[in-house]
C-alpha atoms as a PDB file:
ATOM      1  CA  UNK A   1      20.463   6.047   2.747  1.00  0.00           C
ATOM      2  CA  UNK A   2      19.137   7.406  -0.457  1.00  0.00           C
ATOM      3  CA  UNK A   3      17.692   3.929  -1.310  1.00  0.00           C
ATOM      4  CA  UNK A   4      15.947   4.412   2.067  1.00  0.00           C
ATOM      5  CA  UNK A   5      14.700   7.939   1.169  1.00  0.00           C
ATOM      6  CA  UNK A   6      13.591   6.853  -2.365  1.00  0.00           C
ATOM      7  CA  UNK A   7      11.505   3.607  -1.147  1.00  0.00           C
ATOM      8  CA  UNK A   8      10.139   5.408   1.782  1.00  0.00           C
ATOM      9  CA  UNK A   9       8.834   8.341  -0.835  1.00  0.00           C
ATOM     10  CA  UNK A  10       7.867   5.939  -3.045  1.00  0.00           C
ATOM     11  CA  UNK A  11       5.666   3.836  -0.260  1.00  0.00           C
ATOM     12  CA  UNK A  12       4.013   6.917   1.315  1.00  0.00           C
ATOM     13  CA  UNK A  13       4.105   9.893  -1.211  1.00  0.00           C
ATOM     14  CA  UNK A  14       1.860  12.121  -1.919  1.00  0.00           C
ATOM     15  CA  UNK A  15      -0.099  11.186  -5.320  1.00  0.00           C
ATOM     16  CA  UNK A  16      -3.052  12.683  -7.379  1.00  0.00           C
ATOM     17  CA  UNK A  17      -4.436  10.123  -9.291  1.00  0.00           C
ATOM     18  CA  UNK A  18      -6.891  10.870 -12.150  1.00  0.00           C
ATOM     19  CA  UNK A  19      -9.594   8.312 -10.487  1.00  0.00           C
ATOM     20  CA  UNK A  20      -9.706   7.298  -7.281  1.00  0.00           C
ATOM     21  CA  UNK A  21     -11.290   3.867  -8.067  1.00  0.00           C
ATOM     22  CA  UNK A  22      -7.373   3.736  -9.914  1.00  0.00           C
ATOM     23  CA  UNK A  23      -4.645   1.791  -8.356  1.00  0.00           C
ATOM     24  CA  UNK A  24      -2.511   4.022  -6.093  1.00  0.00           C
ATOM     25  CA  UNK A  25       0.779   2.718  -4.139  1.00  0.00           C
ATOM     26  CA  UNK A  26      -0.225   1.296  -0.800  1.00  0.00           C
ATOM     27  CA  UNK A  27       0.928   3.374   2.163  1.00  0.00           C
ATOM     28  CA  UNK A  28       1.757   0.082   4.071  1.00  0.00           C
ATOM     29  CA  UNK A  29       2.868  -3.654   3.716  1.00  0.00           C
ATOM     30  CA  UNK A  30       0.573  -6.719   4.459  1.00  0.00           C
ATOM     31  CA  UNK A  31       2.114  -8.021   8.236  1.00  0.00           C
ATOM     32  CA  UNK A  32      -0.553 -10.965   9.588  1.00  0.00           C
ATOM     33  CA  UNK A  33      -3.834 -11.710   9.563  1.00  0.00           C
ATOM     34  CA  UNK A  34      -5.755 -12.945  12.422  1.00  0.00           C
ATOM     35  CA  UNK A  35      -7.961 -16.226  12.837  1.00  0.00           C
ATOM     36  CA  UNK A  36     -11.762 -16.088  11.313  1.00  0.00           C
ATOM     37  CA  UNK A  37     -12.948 -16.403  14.901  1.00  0.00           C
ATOM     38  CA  UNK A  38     -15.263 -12.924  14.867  1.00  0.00           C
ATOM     39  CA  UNK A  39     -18.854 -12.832  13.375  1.00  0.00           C
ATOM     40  CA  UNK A  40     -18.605  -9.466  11.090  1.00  0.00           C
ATOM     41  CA  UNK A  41     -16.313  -6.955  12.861  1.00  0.00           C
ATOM     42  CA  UNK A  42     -17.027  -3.647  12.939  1.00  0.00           C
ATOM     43  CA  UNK A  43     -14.435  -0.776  14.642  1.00  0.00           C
ATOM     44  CA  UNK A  44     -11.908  -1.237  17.056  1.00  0.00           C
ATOM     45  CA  UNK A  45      -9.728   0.613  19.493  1.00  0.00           C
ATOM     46  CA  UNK A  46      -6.938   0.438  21.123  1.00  0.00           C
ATOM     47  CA  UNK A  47      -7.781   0.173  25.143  1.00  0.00           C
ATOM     48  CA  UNK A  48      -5.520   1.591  27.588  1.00  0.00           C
ATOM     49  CA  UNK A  49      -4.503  -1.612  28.857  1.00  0.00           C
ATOM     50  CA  UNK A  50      -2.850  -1.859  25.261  1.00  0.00           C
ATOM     51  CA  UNK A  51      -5.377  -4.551  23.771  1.00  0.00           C
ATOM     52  CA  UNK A  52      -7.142  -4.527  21.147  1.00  0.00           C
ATOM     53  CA  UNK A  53     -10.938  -3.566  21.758  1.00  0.00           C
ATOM     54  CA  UNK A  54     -13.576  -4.709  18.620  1.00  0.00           C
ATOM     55  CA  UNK A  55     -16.842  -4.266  17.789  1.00  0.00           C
ATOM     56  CA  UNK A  56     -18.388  -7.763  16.888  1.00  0.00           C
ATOM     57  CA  UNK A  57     -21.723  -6.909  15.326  1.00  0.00           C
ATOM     58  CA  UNK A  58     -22.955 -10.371  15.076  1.00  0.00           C
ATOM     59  CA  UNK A  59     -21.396 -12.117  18.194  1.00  0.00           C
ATOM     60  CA  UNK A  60     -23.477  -9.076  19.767  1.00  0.00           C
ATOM     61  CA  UNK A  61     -19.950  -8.216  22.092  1.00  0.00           C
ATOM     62  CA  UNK A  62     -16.820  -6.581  22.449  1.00  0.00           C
ATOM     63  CA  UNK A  63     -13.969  -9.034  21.585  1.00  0.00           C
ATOM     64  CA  UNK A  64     -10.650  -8.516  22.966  1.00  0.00           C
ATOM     65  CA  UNK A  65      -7.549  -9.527  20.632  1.00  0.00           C
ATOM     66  CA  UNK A  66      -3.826  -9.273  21.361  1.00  0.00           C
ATOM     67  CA  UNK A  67      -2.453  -7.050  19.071  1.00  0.00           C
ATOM     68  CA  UNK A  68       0.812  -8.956  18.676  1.00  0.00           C
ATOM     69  CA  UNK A  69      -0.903 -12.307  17.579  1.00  0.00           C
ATOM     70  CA  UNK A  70      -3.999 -11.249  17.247  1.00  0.00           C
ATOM     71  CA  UNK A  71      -5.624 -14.192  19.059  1.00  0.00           C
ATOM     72  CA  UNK A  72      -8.860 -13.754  20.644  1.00  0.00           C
ATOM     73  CA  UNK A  73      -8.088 -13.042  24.096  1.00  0.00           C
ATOM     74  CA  UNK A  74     -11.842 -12.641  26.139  1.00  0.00           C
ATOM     75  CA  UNK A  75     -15.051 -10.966  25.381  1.00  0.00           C
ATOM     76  CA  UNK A  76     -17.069  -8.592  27.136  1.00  0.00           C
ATOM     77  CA  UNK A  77     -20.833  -7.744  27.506  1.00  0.00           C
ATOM     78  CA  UNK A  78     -21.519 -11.248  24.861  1.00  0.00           C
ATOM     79  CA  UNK A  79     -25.075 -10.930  23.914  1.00  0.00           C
ATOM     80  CA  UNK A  80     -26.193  -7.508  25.730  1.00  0.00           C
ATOM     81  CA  UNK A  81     -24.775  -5.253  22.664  1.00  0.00           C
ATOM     82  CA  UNK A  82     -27.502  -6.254  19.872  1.00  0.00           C
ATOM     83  CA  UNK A  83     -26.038  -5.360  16.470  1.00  0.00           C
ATOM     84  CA  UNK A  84     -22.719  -3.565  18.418  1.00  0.00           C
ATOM     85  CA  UNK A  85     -20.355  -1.405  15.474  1.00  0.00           C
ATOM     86  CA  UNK A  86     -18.253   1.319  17.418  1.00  0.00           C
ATOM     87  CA  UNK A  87     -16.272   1.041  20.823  1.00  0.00           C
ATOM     88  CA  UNK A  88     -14.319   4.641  21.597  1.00  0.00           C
ATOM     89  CA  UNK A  89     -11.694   4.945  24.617  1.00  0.00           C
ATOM     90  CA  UNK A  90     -11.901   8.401  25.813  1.00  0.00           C
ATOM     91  CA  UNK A  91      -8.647   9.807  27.809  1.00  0.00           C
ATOM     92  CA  UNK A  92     -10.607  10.144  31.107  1.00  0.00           C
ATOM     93  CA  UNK A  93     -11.309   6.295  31.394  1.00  0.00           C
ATOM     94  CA  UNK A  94     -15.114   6.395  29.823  1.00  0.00           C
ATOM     95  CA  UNK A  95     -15.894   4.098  27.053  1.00  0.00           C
ATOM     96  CA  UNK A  96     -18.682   4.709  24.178  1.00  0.00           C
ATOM     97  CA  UNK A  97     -19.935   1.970  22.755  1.00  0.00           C
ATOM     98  CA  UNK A  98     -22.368   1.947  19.871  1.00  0.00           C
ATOM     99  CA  UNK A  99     -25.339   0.007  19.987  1.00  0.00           C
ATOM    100  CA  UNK A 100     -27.039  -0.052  17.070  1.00  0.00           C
ATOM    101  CA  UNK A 101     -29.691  -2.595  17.454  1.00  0.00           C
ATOM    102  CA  UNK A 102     -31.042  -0.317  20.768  1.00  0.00           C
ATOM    103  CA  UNK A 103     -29.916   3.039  18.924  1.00  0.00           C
ATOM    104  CA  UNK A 104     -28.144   3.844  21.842  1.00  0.00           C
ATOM    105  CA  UNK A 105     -24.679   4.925  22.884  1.00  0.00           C
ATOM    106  CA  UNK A 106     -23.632   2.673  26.061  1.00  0.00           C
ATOM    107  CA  UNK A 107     -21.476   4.460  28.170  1.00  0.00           C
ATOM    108  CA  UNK A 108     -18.976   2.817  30.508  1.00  0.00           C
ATOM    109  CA  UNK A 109     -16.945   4.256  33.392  1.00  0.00           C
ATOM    110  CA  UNK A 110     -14.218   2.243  32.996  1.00  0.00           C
ATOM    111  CA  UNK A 111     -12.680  -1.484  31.639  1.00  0.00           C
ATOM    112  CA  UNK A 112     -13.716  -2.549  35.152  1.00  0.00           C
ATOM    113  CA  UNK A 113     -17.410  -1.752  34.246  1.00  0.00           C
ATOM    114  CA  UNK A 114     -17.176  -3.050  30.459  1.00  0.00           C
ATOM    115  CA  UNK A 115     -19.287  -6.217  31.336  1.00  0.00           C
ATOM    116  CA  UNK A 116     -22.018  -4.361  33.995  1.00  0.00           C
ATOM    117  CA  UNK A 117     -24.752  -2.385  32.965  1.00  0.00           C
ATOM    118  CA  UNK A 118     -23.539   1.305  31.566  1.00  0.00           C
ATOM    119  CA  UNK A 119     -23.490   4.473  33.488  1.00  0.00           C
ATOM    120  CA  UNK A 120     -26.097   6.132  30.607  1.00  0.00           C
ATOM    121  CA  UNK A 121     -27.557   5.520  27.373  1.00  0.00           C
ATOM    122  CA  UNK A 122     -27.649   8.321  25.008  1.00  0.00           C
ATOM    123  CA  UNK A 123     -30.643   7.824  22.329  1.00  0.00           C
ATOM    124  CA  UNK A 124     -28.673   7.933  18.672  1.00  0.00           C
ATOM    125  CA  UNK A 125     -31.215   6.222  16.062  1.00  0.00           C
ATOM    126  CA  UNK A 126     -29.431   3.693  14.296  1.00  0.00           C
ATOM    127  CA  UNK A 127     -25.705   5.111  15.607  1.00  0.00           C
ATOM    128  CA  UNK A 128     -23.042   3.167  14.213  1.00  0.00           C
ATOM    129  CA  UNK A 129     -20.386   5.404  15.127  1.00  0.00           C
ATOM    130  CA  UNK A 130     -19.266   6.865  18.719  1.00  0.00           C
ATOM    131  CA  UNK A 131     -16.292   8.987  19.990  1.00  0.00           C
ATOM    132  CA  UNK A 132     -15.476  10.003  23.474  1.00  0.00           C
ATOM    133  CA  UNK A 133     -13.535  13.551  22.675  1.00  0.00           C
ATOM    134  CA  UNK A 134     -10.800  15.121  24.334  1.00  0.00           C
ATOM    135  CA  UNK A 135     -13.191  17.916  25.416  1.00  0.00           C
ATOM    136  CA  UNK A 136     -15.502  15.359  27.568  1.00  0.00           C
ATOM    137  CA  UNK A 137     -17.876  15.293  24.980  1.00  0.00           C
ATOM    138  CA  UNK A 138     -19.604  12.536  23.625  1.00  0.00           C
ATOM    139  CA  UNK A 139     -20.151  12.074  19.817  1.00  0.00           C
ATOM    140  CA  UNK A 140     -22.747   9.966  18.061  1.00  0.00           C
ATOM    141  CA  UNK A 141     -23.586   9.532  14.592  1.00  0.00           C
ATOM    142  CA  UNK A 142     -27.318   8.451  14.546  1.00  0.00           C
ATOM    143  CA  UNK A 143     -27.616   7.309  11.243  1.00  0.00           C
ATOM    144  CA  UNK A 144     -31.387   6.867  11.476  1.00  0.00           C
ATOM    145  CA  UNK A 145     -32.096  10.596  11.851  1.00  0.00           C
ATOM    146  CA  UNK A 146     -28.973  11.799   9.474  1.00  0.00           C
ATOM    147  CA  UNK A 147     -27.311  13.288  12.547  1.00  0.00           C
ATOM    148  CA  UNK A 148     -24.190  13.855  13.994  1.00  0.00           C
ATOM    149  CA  UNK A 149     -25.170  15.033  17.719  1.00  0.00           C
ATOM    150  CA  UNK A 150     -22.639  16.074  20.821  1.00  0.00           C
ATOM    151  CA  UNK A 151     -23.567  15.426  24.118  1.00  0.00           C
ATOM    152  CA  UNK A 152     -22.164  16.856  27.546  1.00  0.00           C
ATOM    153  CA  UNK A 153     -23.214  15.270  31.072  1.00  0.00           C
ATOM    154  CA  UNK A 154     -26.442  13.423  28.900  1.00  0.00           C
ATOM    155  CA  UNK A 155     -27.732  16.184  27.427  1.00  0.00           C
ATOM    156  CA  UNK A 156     -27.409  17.768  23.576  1.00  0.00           C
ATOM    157  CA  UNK A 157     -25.371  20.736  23.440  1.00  0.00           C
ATOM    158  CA  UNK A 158     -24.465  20.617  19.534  1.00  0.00           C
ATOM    159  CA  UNK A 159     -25.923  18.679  16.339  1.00  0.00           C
ATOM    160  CA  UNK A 160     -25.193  18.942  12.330  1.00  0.00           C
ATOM    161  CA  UNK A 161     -27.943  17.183  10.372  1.00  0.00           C
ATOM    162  CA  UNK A 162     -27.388  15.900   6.441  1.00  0.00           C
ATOM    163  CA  UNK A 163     -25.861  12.612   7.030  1.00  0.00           C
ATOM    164  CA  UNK A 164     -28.369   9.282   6.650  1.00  0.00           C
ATOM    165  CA  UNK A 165     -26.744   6.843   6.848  1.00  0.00           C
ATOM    166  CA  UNK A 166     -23.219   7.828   8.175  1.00  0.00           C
ATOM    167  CA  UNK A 167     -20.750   5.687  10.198  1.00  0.00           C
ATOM    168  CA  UNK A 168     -18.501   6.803  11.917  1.00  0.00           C
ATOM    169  CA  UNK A 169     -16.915   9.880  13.777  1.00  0.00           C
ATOM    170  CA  UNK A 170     -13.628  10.261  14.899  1.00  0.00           C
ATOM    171  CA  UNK A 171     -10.970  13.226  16.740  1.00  0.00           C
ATOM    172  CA  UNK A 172      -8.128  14.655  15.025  1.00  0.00           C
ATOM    173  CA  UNK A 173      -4.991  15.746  16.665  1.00  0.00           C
ATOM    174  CA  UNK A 174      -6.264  19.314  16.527  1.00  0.00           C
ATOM    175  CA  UNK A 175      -9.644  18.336  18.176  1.00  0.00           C
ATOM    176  CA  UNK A 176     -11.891  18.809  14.703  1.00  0.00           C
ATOM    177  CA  UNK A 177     -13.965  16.117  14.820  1.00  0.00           C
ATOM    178  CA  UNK A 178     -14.392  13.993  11.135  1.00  0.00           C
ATOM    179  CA  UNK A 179     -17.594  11.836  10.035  1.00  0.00           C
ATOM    180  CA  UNK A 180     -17.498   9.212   7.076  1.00  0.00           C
ATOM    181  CA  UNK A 181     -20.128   9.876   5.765  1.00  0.00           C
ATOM    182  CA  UNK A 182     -21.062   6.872   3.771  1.00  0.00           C
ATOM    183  CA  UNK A 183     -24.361   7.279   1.749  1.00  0.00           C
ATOM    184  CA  UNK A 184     -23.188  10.704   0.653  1.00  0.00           C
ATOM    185  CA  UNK A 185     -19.649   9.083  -0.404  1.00  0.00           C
ATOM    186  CA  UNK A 186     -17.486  11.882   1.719  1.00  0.00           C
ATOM    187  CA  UNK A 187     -15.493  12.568   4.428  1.00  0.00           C
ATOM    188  CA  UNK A 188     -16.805  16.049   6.723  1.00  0.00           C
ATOM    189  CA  UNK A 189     -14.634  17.953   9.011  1.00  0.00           C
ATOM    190  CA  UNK A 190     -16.347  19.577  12.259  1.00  0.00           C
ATOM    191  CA  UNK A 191     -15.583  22.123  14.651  1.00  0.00           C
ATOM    192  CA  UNK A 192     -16.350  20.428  18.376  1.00  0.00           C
ATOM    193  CA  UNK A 193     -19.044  22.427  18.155  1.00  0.00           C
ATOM    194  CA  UNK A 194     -19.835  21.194  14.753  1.00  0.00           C
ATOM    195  CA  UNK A 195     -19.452  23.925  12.125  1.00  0.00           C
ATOM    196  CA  UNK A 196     -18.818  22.241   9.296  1.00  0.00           C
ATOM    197  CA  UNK A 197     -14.755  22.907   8.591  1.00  0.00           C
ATOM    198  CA  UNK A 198     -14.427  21.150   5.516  1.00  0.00           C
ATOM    199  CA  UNK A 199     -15.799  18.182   3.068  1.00  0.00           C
ATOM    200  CA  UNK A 200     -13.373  15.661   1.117  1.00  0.00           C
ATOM    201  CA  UNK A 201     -14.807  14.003  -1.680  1.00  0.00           C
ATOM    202  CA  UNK A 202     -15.013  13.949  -5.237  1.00  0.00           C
ATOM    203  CA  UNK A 203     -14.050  11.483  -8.248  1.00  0.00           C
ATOM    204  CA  UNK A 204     -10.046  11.909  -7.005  1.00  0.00           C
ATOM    205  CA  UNK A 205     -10.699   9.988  -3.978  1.00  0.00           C
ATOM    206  CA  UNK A 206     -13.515   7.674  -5.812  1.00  0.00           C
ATOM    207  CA  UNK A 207     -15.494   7.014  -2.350  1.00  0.00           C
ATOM    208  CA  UNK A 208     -18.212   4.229  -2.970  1.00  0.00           C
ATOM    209  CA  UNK A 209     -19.004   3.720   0.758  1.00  0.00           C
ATOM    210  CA  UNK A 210     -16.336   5.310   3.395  1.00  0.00           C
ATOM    211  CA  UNK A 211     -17.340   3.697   6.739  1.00  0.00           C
ATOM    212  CA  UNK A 212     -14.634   3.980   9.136  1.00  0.00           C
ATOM    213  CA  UNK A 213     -11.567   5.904   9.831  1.00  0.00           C
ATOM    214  CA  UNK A 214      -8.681   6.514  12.124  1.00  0.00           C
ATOM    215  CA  UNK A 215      -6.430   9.705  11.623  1.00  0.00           C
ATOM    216  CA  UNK A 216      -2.944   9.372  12.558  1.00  0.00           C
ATOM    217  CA  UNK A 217      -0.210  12.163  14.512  1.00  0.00           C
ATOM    218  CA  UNK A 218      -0.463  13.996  11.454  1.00  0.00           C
ATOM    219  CA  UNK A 219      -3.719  14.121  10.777  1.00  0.00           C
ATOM    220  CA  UNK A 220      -3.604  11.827   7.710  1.00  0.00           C
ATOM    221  CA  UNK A 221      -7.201  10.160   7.500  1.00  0.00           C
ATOM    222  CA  UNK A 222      -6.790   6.236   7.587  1.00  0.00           C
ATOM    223  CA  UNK A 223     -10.622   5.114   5.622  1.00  0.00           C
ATOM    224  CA  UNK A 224     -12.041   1.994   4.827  1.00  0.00           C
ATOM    225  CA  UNK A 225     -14.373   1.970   2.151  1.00  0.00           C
ATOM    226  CA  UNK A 226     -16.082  -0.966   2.410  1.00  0.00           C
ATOM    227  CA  UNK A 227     -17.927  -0.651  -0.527  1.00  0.00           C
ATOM    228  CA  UNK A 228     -14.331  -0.286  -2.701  1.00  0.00           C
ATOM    229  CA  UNK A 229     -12.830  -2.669  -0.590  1.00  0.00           C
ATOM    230  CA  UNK A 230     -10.034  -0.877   0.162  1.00  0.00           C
ATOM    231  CA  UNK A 231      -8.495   1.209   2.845  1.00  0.00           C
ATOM    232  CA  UNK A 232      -7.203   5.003   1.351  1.00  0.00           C
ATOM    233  CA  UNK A 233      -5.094   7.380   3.186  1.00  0.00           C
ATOM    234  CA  UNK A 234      -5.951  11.203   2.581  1.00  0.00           C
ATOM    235  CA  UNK A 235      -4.076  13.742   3.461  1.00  0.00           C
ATOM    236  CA  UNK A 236      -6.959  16.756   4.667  1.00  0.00           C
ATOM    237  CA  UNK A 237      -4.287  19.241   5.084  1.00  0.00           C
ATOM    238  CA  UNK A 238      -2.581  19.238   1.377  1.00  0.00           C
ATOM    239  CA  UNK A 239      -1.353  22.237  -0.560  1.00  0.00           C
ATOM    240  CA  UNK A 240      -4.113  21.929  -3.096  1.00  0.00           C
ATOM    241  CA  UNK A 241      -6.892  20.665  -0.431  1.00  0.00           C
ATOM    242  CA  UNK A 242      -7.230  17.252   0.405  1.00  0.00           C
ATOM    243  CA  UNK A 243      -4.688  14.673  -1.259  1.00  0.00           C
ATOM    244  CA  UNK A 244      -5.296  10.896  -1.744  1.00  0.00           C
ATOM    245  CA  UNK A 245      -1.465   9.508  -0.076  1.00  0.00           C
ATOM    246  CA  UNK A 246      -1.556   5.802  -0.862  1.00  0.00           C
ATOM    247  CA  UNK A 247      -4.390   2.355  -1.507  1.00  0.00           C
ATOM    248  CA  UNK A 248      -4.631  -0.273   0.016  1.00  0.00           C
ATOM    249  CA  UNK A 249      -6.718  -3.430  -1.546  1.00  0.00           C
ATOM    250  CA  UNK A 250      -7.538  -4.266  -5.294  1.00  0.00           C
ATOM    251  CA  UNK A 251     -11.180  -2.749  -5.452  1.00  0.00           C
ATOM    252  CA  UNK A 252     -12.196  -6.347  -5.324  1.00  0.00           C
ATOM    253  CA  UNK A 253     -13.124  -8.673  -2.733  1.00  0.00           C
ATOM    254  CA  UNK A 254     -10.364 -11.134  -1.735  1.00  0.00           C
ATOM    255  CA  UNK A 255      -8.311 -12.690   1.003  1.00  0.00           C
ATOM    256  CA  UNK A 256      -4.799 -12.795   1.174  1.00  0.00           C
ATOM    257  CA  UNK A 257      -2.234  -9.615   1.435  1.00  0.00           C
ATOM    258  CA  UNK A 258      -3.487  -6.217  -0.490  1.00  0.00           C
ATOM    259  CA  UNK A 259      -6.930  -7.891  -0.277  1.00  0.00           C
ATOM    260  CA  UNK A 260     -10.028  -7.056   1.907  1.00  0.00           C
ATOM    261  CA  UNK A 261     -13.854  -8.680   1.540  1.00  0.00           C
ATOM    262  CA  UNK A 262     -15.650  -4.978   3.014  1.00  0.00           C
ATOM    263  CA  UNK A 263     -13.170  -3.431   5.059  1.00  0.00           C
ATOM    264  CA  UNK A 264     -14.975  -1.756   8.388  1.00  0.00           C
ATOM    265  CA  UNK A 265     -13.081  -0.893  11.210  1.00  0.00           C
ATOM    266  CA  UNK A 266      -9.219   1.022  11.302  1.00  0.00           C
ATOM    267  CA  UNK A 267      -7.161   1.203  14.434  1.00  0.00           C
ATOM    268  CA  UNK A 268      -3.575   2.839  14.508  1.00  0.00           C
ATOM    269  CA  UNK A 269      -0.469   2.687  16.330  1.00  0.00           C
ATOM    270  CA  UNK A 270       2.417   3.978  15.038  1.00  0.00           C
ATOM    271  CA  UNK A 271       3.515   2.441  11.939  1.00  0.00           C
ATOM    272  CA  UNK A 272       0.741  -0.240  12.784  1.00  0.00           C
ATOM    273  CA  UNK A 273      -2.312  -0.099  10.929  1.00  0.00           C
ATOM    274  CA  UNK A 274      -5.241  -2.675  12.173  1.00  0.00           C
ATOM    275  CA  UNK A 275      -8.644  -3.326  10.224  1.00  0.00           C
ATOM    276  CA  UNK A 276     -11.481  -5.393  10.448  1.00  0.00           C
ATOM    277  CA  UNK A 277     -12.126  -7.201   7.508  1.00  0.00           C
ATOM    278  CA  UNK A 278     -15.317  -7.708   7.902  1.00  0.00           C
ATOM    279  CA  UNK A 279     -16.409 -10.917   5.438  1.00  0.00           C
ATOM    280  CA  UNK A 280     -13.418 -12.681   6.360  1.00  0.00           C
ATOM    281  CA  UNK A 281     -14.296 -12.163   9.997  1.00  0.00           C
ATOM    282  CA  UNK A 282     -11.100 -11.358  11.339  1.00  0.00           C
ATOM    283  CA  UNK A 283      -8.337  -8.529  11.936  1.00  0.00           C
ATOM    284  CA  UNK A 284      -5.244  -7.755   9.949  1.00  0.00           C
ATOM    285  CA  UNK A 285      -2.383  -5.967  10.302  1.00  0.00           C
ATOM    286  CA  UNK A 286      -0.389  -4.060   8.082  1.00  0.00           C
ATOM    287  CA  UNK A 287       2.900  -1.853   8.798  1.00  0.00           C
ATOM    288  CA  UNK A 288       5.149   0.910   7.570  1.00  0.00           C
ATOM    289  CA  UNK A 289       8.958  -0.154   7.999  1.00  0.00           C
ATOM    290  CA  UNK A 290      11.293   2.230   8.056  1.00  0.00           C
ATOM    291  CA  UNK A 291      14.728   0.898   9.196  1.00  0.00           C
END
């Protein structure tokens, strides 16, 4: 048992590295990789039939994998989602898709709907990131206009300018909405009615171009920095502020296990972490064991 404790503190303890860009211990262990059967894959979801949901920028379509295998299963909507980088599963059935090549948010009833027209498109210039919030909400970062806007039945109710070029948004546990915010190489924490709650970033994380993120039942923040390729876990909520946890990748682009050619997308479930990597054009998985 205390060879369990040790390896598990060892895998996913807290560190504070000098330099972020520095090797760190990886939070997780290389599982499987998928085929090379997508054309640059952005985020992905889980669904709540359990599959895996992706953004497919360049096969223009939401690709469905199995999680277990991660075989391509079907594809929806192949062709109508120009430039597609952000699919969000909101707990009320809708679906938000990012459309970036329209500038639009696509919004979907339902699975059922996924390959009909949507139920509204919310103007985002140049969005590449969407969340469907607990609240009913609607999130969008338009990257063309440095905004991150909120929108209730259509309409704005909320927006927080200062981010050109951001990616994506995404809900924490506690309902504070985070944005990686790539061309300013941070990570900000919003309010849902986006007051700025606080910024991570600085030379301890090393950031060279966060793009998207998952955060876990704790709150941890799962990022891909493409740029780095690698995928860091922060911890927002740290005695000292935010605290880099663990690396994954070798800040150079590869493929194989610890390697990514620029990360995108991160999906969890439970000790599963999912991400797109992107120039490899497929989906890996890598996992926490713990018995």
């Amino acid at each position: 048992m205390k060879r369990l404790i040790a390896a598990l503190t060892l895998l996913i303890g807290t560190l504070s590295p000098v330099n972020g860009q520095e090797s760190s211990v990886p939070f997780a262990g290389f599982d499987k990789a998928g085929p090379s059967v997508l054309n640059d894959p952005h985020d992905l979801a889980f669904g709540p039939d359990g599959r895996l949901y992706v953004a497919d920028k360049f096969g223009h379509r939401i690709a469905v994998l199995d999680p277990e295998s991660l075989d391509l299963l079907e594809s929806y909507s192949t062709g109508k989602l120009p430039g597609v980088h952000d699919i969000s599963f909101g707990p009320n059935g809708q679906i938000a898709v990012a459309v970036t090549g329209l500038s639009s948010v696509f919004v979907y009833s339902g699975l059922d709907t996924l390959n009909t027209s949507p139920t509204a498109m919310l103007p985002a210039p140049r969005t590449e990131g969407a969340l469907v919030h607990s609240n009913g909400r609607i999130y969008a970062v338009a990257g063309g206009t440095g905004h991150l806007v909120a929108y209730e039945n259509g309409s704005v109710v909320a927006s927080a300018g200062g981010h050109p070029g951001a990616h994506d948004v995404g809900e924490a546990p506690d309902g504070s909405v985070w944005v990686a915010d790539n061309f300013n190489r941070r990570l900000v924490r919003y309010s849902p009615d986006l007051d700025v709650l606080q910024v991570v970033e600085g030379p301890e994380f090393g950031f060279a171009g966060p793009r998207y993120l998952d955060i876990d039942s704790f709150g941890r923040l799962i990022v891909a920095d493409q740029d780095a390729h690698r995928i860091l876990m922060i911890n927002p909520d740290g005695d000292q502020g935010a605290e880099l946890v663990g690396v994954l990748g070798s800040g150079q682009p590869g493929k194989g296990p610890n390697l990514f050619d620029d990360p995108e997308g991160v999906a969890i479930r439970g000790n599963e972490y999912y991400f797109s990597d992107s120039d490899n054009n497929r989906i890996v998985r890598y996992t926490v064991v713990t018995n």
